[in-house]
PDB file of N, CA and C in Angstrom:
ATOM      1  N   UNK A   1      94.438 105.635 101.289  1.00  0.00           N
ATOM      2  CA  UNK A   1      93.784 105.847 100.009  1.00  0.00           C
ATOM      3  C   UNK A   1      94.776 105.527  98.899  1.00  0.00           C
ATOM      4  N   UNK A   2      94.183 104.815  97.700  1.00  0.00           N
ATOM      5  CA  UNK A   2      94.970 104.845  96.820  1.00  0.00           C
ATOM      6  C   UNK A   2      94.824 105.829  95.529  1.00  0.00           C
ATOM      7  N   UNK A   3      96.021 106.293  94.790  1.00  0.00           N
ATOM      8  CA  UNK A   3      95.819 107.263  93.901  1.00  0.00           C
ATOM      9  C   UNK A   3      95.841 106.180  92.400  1.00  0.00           C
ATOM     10  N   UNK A   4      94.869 106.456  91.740  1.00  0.00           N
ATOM     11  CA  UNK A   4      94.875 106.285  90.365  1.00  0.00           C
ATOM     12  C   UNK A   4      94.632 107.277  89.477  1.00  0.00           C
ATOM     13  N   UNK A   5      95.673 107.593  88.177  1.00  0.00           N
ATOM     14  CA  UNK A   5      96.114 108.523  87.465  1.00  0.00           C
ATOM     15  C   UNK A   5      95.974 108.118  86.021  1.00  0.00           C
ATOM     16  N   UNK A   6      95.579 108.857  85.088  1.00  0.00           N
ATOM     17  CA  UNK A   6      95.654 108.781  83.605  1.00  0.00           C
ATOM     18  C   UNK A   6      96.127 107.289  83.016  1.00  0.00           C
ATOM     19  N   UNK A   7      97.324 107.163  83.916  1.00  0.00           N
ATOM     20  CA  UNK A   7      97.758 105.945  83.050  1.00  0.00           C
ATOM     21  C   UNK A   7      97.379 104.782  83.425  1.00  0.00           C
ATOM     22  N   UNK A   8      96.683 104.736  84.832  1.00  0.00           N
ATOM     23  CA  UNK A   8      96.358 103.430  84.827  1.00  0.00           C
ATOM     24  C   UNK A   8      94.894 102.774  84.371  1.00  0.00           C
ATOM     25  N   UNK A   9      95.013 101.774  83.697  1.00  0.00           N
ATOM     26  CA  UNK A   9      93.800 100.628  83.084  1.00  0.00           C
ATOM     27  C   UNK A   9      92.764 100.952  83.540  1.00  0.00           C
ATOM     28  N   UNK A  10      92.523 101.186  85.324  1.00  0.00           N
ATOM     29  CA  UNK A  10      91.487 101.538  86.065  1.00  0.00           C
ATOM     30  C   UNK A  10      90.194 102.767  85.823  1.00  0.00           C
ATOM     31  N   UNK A  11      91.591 103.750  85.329  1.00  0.00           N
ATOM     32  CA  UNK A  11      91.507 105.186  85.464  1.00  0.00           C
ATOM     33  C   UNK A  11      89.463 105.799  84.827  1.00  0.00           C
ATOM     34  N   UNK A  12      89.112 105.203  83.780  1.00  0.00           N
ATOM     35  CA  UNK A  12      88.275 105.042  82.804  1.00  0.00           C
ATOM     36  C   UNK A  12      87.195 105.063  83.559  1.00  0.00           C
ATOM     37  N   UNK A  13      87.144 103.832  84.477  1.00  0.00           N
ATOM     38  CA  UNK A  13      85.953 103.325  84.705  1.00  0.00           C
ATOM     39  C   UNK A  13      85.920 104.100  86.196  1.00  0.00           C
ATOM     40  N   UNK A  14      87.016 104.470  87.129  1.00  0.00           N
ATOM     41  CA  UNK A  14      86.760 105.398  88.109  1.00  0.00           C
ATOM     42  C   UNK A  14      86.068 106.450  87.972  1.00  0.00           C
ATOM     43  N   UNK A  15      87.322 106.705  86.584  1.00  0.00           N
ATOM     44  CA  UNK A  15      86.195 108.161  86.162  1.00  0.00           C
ATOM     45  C   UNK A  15      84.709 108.381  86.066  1.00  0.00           C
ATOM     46  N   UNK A  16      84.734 107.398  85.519  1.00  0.00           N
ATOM     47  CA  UNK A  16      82.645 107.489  85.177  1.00  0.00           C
ATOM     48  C   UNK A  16      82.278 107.079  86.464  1.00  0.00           C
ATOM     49  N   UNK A  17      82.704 106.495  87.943  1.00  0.00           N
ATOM     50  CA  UNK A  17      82.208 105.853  88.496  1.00  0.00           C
ATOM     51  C   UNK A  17      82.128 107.632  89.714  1.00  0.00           C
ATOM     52  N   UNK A  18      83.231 108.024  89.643  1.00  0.00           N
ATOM     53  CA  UNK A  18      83.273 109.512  90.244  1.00  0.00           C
ATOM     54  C   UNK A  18      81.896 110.442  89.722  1.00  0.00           C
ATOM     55  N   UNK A  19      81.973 110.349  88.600  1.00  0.00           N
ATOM     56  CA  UNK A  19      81.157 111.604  87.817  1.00  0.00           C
ATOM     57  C   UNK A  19      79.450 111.014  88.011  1.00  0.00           C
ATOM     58  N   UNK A  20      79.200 109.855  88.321  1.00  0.00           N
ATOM     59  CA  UNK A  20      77.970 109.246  88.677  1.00  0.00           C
ATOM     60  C   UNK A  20      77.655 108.893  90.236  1.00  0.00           C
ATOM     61  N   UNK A  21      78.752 109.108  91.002  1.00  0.00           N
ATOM     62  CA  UNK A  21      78.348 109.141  92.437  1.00  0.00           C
ATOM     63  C   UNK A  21      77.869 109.792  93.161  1.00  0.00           C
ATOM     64  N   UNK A  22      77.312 109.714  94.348  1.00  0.00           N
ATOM     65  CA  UNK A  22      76.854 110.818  95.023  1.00  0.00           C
ATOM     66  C   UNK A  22      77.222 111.563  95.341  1.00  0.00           C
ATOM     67  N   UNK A  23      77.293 113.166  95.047  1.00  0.00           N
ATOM     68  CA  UNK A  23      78.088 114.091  95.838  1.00  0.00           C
ATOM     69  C   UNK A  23      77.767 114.406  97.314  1.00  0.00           C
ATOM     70  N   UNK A  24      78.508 114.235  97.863  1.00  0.00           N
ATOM     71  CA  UNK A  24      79.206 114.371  99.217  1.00  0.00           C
ATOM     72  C   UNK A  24      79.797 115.682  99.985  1.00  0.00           C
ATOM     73  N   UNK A  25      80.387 116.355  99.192  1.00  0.00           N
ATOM     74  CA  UNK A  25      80.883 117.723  99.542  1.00  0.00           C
ATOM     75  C   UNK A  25      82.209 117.768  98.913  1.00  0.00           C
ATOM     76  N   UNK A  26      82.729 119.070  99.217  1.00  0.00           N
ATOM     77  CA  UNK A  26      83.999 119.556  98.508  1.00  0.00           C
ATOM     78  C   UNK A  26      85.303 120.205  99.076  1.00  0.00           C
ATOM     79  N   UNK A  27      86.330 119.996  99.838  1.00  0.00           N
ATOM     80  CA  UNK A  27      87.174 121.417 100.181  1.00  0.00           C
ATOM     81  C   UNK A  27      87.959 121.971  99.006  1.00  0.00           C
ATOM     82  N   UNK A  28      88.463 122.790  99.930  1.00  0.00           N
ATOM     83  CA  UNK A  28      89.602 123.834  98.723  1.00  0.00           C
ATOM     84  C   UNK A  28      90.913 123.605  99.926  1.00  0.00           C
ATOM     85  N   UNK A  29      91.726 122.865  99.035  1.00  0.00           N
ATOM     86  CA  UNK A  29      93.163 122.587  99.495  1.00  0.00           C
ATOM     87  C   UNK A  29      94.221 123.395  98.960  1.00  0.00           C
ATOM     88  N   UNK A  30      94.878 124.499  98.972  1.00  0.00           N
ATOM     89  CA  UNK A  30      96.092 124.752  98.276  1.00  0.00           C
ATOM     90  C   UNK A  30      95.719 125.480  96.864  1.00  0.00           C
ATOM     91  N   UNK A  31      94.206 126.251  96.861  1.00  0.00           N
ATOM     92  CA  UNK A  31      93.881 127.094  95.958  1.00  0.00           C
ATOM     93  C   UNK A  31      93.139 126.223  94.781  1.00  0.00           C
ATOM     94  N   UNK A  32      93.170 124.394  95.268  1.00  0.00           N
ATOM     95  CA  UNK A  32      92.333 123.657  94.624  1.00  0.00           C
ATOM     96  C   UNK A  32      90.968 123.358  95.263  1.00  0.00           C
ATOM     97  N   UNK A  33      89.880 122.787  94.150  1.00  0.00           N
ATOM     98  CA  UNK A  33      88.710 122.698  94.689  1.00  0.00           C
ATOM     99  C   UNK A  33      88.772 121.098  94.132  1.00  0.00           C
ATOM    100  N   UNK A  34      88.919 120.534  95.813  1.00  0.00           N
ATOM    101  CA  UNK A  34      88.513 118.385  95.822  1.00  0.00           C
ATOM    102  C   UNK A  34      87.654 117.926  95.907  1.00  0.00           C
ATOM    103  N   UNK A  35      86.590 117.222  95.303  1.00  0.00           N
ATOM    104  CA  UNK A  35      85.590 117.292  95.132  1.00  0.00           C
ATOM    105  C   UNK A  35      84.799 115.777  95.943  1.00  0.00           C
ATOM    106  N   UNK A  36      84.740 115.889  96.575  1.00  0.00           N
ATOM    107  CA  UNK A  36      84.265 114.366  97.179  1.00  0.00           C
ATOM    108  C   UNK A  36      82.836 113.311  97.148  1.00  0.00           C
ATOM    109  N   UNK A  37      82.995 112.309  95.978  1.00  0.00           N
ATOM    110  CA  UNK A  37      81.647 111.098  96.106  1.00  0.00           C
ATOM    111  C   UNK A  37      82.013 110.052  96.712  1.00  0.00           C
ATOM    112  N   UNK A  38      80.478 109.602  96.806  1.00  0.00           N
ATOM    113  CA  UNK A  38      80.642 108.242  97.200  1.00  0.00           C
ATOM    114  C   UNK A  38      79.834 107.275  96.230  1.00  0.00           C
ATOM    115  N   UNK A  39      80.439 105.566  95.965  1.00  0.00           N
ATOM    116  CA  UNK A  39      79.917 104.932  95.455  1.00  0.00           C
ATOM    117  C   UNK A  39      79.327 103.647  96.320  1.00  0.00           C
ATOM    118  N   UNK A  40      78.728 102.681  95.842  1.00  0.00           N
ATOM    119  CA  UNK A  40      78.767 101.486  96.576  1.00  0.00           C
ATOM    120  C   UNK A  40      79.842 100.616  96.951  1.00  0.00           C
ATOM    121  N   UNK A  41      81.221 101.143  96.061  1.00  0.00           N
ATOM    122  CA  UNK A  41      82.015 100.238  96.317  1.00  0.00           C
ATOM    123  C   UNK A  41      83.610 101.396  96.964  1.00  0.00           C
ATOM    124  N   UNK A  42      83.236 102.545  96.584  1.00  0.00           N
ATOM    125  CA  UNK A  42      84.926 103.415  96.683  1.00  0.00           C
ATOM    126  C   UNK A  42      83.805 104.814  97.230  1.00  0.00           C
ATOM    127  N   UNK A  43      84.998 105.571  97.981  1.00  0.00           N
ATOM    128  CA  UNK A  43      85.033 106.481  98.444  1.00  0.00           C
ATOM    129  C   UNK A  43      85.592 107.848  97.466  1.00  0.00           C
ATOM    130  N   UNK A  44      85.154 108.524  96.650  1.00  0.00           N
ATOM    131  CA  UNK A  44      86.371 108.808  95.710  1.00  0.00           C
ATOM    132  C   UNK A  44      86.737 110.697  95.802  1.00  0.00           C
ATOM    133  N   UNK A  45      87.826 110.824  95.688  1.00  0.00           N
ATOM    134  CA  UNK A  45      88.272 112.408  95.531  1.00  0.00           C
ATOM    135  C   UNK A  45      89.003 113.031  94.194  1.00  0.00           C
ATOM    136  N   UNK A  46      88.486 113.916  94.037  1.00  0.00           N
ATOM    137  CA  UNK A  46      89.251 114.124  92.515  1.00  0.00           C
ATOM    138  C   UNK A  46      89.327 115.947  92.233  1.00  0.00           C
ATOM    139  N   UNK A  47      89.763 116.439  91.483  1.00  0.00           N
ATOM    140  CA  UNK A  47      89.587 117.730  91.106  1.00  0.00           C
ATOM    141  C   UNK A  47      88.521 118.093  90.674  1.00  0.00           C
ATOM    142  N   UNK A  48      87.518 119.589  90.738  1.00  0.00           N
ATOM    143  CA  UNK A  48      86.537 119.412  89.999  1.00  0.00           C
ATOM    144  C   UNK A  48      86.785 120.126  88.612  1.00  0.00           C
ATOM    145  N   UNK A  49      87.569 120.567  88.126  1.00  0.00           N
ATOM    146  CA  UNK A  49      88.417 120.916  86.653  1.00  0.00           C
ATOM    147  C   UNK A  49      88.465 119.612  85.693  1.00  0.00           C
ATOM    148  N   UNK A  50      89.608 119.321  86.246  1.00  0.00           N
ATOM    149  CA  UNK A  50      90.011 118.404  85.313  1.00  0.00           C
ATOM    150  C   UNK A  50      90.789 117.258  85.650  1.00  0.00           C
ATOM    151  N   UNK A  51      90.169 115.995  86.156  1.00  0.00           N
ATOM    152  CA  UNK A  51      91.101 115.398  87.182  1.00  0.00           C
ATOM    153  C   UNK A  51      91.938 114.521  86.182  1.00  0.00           C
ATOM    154  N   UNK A  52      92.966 114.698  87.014  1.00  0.00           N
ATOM    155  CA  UNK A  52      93.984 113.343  86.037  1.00  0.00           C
ATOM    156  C   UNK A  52      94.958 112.111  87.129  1.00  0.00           C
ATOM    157  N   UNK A  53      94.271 112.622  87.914  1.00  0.00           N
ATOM    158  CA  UNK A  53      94.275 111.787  89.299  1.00  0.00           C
ATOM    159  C   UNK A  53      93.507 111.457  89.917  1.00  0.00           C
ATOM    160  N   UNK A  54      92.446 110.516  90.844  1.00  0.00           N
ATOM    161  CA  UNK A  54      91.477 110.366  91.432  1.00  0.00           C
ATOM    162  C   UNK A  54      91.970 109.272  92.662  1.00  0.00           C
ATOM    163  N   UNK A  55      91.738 109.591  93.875  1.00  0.00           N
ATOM    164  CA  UNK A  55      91.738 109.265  95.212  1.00  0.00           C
ATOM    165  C   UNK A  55      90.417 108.331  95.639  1.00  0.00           C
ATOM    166  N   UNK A  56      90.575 106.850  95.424  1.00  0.00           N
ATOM    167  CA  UNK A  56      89.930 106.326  96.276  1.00  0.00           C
ATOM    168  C   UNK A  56      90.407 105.452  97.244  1.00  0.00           C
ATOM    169  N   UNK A  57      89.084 105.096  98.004  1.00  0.00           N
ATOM    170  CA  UNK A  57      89.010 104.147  99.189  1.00  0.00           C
ATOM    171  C   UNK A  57      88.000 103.061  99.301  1.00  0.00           C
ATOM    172  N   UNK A  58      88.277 102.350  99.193  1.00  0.00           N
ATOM    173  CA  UNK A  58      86.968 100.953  99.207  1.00  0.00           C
ATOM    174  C   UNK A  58      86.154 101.299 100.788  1.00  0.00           C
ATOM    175  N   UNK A  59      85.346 100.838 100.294  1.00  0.00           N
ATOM    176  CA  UNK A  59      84.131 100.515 101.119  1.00  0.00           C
ATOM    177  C   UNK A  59      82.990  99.573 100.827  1.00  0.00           C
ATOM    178  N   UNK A  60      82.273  98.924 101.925  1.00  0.00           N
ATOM    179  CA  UNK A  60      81.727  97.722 101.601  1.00  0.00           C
ATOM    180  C   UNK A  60      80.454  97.796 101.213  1.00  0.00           C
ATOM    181  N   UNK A  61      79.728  99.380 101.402  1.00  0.00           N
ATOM    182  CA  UNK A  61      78.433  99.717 100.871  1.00  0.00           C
ATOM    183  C   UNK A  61      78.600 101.358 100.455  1.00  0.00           C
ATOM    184  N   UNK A  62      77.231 101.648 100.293  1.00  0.00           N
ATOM    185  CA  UNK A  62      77.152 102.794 100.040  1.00  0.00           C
ATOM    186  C   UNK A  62      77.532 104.073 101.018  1.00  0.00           C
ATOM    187  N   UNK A  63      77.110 103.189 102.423  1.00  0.00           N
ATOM    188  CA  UNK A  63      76.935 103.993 103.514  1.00  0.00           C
ATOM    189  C   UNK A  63      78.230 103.934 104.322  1.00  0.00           C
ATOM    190  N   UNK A  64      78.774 103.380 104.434  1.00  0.00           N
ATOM    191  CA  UNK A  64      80.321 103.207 104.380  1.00  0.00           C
ATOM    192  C   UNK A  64      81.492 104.126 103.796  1.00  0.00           C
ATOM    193  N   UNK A  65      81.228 104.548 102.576  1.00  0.00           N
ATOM    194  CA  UNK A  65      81.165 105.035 101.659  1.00  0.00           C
ATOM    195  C   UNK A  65      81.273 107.036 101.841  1.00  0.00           C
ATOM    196  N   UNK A  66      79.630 106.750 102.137  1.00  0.00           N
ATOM    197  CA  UNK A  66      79.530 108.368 102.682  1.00  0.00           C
ATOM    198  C   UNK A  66      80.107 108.443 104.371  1.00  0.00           C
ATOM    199  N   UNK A  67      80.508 107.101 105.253  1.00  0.00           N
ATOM    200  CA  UNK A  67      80.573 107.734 106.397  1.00  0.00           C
ATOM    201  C   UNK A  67      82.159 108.295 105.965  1.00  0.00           C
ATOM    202  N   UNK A  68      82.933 107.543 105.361  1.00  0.00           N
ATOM    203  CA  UNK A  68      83.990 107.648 105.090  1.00  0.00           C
ATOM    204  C   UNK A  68      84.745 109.288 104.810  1.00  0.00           C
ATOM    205  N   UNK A  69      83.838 109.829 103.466  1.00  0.00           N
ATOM    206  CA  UNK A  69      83.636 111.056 103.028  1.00  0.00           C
ATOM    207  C   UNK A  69      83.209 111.697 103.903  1.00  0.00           C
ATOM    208  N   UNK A  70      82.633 111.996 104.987  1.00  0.00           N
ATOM    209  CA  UNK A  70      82.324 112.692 105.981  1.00  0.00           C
ATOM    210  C   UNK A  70      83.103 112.694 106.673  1.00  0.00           C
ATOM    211  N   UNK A  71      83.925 111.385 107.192  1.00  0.00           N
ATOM    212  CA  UNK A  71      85.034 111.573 107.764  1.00  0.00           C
ATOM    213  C   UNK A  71      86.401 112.233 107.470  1.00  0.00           C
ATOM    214  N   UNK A  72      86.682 112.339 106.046  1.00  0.00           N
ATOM    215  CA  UNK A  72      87.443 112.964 105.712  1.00  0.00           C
ATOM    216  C   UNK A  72      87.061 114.302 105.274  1.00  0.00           C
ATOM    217  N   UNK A  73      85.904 115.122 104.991  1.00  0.00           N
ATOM    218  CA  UNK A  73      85.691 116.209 105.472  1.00  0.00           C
ATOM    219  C   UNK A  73      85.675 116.942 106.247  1.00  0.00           C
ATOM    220  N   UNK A  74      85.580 115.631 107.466  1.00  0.00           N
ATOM    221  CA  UNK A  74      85.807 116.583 108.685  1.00  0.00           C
ATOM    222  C   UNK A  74      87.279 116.925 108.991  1.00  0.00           C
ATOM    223  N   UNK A  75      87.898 116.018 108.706  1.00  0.00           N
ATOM    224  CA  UNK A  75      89.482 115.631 108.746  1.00  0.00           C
ATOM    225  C   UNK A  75      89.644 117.230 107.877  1.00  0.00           C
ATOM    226  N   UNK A  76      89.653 117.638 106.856  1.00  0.00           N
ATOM    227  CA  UNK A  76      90.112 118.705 106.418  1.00  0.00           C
ATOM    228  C   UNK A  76      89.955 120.006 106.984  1.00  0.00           C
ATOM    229  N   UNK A  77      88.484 120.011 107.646  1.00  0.00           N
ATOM    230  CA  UNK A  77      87.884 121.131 108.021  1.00  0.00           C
ATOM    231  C   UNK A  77      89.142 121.501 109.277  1.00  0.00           C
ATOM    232  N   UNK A  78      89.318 120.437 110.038  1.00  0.00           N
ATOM    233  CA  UNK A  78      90.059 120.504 111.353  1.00  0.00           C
ATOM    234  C   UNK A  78      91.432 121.215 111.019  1.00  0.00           C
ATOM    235  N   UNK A  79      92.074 120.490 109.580  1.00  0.00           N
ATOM    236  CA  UNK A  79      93.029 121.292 109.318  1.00  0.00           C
ATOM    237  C   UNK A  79      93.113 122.739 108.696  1.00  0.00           C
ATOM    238  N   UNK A  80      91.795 123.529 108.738  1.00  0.00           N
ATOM    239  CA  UNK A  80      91.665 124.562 108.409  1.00  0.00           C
ATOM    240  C   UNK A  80      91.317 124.597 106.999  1.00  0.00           C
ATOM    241  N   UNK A  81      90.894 123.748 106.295  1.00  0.00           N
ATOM    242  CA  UNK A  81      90.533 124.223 104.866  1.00  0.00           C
ATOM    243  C   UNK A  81      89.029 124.255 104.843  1.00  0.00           C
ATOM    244  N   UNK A  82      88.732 125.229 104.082  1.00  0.00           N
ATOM    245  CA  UNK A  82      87.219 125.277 103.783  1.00  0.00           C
ATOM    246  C   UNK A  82      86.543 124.274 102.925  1.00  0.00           C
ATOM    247  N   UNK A  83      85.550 124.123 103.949  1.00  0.00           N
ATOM    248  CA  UNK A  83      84.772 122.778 103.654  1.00  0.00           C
ATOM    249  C   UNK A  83      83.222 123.172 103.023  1.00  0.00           C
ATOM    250  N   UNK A  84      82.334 122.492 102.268  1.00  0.00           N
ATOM    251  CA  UNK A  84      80.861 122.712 101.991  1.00  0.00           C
ATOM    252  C   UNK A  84      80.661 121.431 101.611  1.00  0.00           C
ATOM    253  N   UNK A  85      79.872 120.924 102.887  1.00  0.00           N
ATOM    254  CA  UNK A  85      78.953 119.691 102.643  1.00  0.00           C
ATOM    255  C   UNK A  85      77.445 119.410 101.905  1.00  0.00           C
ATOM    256  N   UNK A  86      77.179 118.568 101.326  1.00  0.00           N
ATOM    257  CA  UNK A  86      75.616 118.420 100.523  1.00  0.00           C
ATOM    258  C   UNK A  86      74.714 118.789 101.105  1.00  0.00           C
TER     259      UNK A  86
END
C-alpha cells in the first residue's frame, strides 16, 4: 500500500475519492478507528477523525477493490483488532 499525506498533490482528490466510496468496514488499531472504502480504482484506509494520511491500493474494478478491503479486514481481525464490517 502506498501512503499519501497532506503534502502530496494527490492528497485532495483521494480525499474526496475516500469520503465518496463505499464503506467497507472499520478496525480500531492502537486506540484508532481506520476506516476502510473502496473505489473503482483504489482500495483506501484513512482515520475516521481527521485524516492527514490516507492508505491506498489500486485495483482494477470496483470489486477488486472490496475483495481487497475484505482481505485486509480479515488480515486485522486475525491480528486481534476489532473489526465491524458493512
Amino acid at each position: 500500500m502506498q501512503i499519501i499525506t497532506v503534502e502530496d498533490k494527490e492528497f485532495d482528490a483521494l480525499l474526496e475519492a475516500f469520503k465518496q466510496g463505499k464503506f467497507i468496514g472499520k478496525y480500531w488499531k492502537k486506540g484508532c478507528v481506520q476506516v476502510v472504502c473502496a473505489t473503482r480504482q483504489f482500495m483506501l484506509v484513512a482515520s475516521d477523525t481527521n485524516p492527514h494520511k490516507i492508505a491506498i491500493k489500486p485495483a482494477r474494478n470496483i470489486s477488486e477493490a472490496e475483495n481487497l478491503a475484505l482481505q485486509l479486514l480479515a488480515r486485522e481481525e486475525e491480528r486481534g483488532n476489532q473489526v465491524q464490517r458493512d
